[in-house]
Protein backbone atom coordinates (compact mmCIF):
# COMPACT_ATOMS: atom_id res chain seq x y z
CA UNK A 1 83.17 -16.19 23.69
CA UNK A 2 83.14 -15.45 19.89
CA UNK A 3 80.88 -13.85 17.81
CA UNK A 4 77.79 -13.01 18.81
CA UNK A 5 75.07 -15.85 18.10
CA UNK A 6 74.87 -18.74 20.15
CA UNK A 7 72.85 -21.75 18.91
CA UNK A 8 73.54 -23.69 15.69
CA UNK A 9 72.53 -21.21 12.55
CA UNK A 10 70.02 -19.21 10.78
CA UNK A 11 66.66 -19.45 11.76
CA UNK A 12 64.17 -21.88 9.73
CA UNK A 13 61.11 -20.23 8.43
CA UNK A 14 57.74 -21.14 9.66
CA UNK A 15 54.45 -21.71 8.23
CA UNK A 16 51.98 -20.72 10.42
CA UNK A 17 48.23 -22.83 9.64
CA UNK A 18 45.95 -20.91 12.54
CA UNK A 19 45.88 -17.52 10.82
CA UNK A 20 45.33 -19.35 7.43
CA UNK A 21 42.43 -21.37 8.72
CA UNK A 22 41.29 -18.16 10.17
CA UNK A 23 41.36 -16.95 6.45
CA UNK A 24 39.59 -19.56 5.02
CA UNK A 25 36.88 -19.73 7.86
CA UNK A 26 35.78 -15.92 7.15
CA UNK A 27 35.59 -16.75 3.69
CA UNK A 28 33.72 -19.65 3.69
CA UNK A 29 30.79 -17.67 6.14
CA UNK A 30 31.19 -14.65 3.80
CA UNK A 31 30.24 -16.89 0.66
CA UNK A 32 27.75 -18.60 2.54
CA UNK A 33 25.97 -15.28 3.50
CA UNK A 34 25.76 -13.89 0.54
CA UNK A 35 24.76 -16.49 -1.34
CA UNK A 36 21.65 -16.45 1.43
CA UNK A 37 21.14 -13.17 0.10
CA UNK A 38 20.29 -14.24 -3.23
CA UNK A 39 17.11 -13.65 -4.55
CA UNK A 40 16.66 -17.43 -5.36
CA UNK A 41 13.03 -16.83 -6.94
CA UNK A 42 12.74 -18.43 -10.70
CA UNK A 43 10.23 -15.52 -11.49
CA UNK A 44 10.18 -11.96 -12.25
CA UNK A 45 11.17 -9.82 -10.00
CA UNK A 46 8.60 -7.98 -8.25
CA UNK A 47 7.93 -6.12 -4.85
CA UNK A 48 7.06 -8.92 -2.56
CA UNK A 49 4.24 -8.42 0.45
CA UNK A 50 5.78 -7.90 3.73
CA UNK A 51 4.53 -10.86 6.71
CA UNK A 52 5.87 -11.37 9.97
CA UNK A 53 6.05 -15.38 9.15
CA UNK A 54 7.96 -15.00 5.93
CA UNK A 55 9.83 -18.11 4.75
CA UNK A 56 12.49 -18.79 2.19
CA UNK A 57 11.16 -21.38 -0.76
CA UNK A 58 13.10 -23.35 -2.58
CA UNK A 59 12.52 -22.80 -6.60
CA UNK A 60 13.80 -26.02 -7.71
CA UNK A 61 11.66 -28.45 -8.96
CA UNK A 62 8.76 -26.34 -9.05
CA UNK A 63 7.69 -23.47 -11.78
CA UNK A 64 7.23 -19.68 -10.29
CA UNK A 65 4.39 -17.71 -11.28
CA UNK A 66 4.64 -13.65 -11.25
CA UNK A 67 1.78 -11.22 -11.25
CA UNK A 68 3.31 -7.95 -11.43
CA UNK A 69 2.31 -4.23 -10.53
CA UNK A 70 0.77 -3.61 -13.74
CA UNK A 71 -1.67 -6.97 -14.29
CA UNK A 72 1.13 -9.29 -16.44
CA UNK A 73 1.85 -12.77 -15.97
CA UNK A 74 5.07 -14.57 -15.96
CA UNK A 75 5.72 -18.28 -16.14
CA UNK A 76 9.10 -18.26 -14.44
CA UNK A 77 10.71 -15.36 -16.23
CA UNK A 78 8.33 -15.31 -19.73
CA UNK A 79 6.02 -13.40 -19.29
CA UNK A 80 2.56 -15.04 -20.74
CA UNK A 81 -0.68 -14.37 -22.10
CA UNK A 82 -3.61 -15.95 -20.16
CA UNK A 83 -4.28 -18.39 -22.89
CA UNK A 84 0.13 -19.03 -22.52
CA UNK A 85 -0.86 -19.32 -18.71
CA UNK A 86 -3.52 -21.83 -18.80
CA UNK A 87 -1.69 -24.21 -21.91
CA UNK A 88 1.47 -24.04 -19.78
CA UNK A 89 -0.28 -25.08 -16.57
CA UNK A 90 -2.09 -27.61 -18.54
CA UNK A 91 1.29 -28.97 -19.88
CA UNK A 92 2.97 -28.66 -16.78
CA UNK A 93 0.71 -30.94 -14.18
CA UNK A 94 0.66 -33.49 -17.15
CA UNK A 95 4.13 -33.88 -17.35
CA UNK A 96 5.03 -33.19 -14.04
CA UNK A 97 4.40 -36.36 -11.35
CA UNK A 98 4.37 -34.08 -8.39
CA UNK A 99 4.20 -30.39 -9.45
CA UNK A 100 4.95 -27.87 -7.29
CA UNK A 101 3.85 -23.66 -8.04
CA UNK A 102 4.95 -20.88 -6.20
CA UNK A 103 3.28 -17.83 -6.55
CA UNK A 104 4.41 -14.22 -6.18
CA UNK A 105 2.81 -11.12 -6.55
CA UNK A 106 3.90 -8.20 -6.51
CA UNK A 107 2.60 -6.29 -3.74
CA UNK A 108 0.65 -3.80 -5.95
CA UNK A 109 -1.14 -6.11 -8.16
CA UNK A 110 -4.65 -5.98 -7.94
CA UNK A 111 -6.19 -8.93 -5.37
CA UNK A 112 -8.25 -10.48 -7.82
CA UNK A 113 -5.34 -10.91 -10.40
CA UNK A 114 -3.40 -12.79 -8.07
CA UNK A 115 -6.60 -14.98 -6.74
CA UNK A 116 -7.21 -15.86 -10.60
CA UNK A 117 -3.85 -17.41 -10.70
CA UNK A 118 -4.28 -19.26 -7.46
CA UNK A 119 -7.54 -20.12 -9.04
CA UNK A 120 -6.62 -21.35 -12.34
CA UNK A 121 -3.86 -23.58 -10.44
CA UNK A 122 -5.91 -25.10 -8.24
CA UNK A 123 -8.53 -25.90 -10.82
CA UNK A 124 -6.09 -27.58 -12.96
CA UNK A 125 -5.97 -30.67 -9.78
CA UNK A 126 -1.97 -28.46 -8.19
CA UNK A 127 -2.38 -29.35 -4.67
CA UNK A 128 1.31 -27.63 -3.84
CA UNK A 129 0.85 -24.00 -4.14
CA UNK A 130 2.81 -21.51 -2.14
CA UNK A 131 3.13 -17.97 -2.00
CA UNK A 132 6.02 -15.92 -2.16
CA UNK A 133 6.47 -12.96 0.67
CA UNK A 134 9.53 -11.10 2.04
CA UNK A 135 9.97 -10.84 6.30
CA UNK A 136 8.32 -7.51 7.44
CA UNK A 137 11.04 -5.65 9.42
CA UNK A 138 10.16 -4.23 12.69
């Protein structure tokens, strides 16, 4: 026997796939978590009530209402004057075939603020209201 290798040559190098789709996988679930995470509301951001049935909403088609801490409203991220509020709602359910409001408040606003709102929508003939909360941890 010569030498010391037996078998025809250098070795050919591999590319392994598994550990790359591995890669890719934890990526993919990262990105999709965090983007979960996201504060997806089209309205200012306030202190949301705390319920046990919390549900996400979806913000798209549909115009977000804020009634923060301190008594202001917001028409999606502008905040409005209540003669802004009730022209914009006006405009909005005429041009708007099947309009949609969510409504958040922040947990600190004063009750009757936020039932003026809900008011005002509903007397403008917006059937689809929802409101906004956050899931109360246990």
């Amino acid at each position: 026997m010569t030498g010391g290798s037996q078998g025809g040559g250098p070795k050919k190098a591999r590319i392994e796939i598994i550990p790359l789709i591995d890669v890719i996988f934890f990526l993919l679930a990262t990105f999709i978590l965090f983007t979960l995470s996201l504060n997806t509301t089209g309205g200012l951001r306030v202190s949301l009530p705390r319920t046990e049935t919390a549900k996400a909403r979806d913000p798209s088609a549909s115009v977000t209402i804020s009634v923060t801490a301190e008594g202001t409203i917001a028409w999606n991220k502008d905040p409005v004057t209540l003669d802004e509020f009730l022209l914009r709602l006006q405009t909005y359910k005429a041009s708007e075939p099947n309009p949609k409001v969510l409504i958040n408040g922040d947990e600190n606003a004063y009750f009757s603020q936020a039932i003026y709102v809900f008011d005002e929508v509903r007397k403008s003939g917006i059937s689809k209201i929802l409101i906004e909360t956050r899931l109360k941890q246990n």
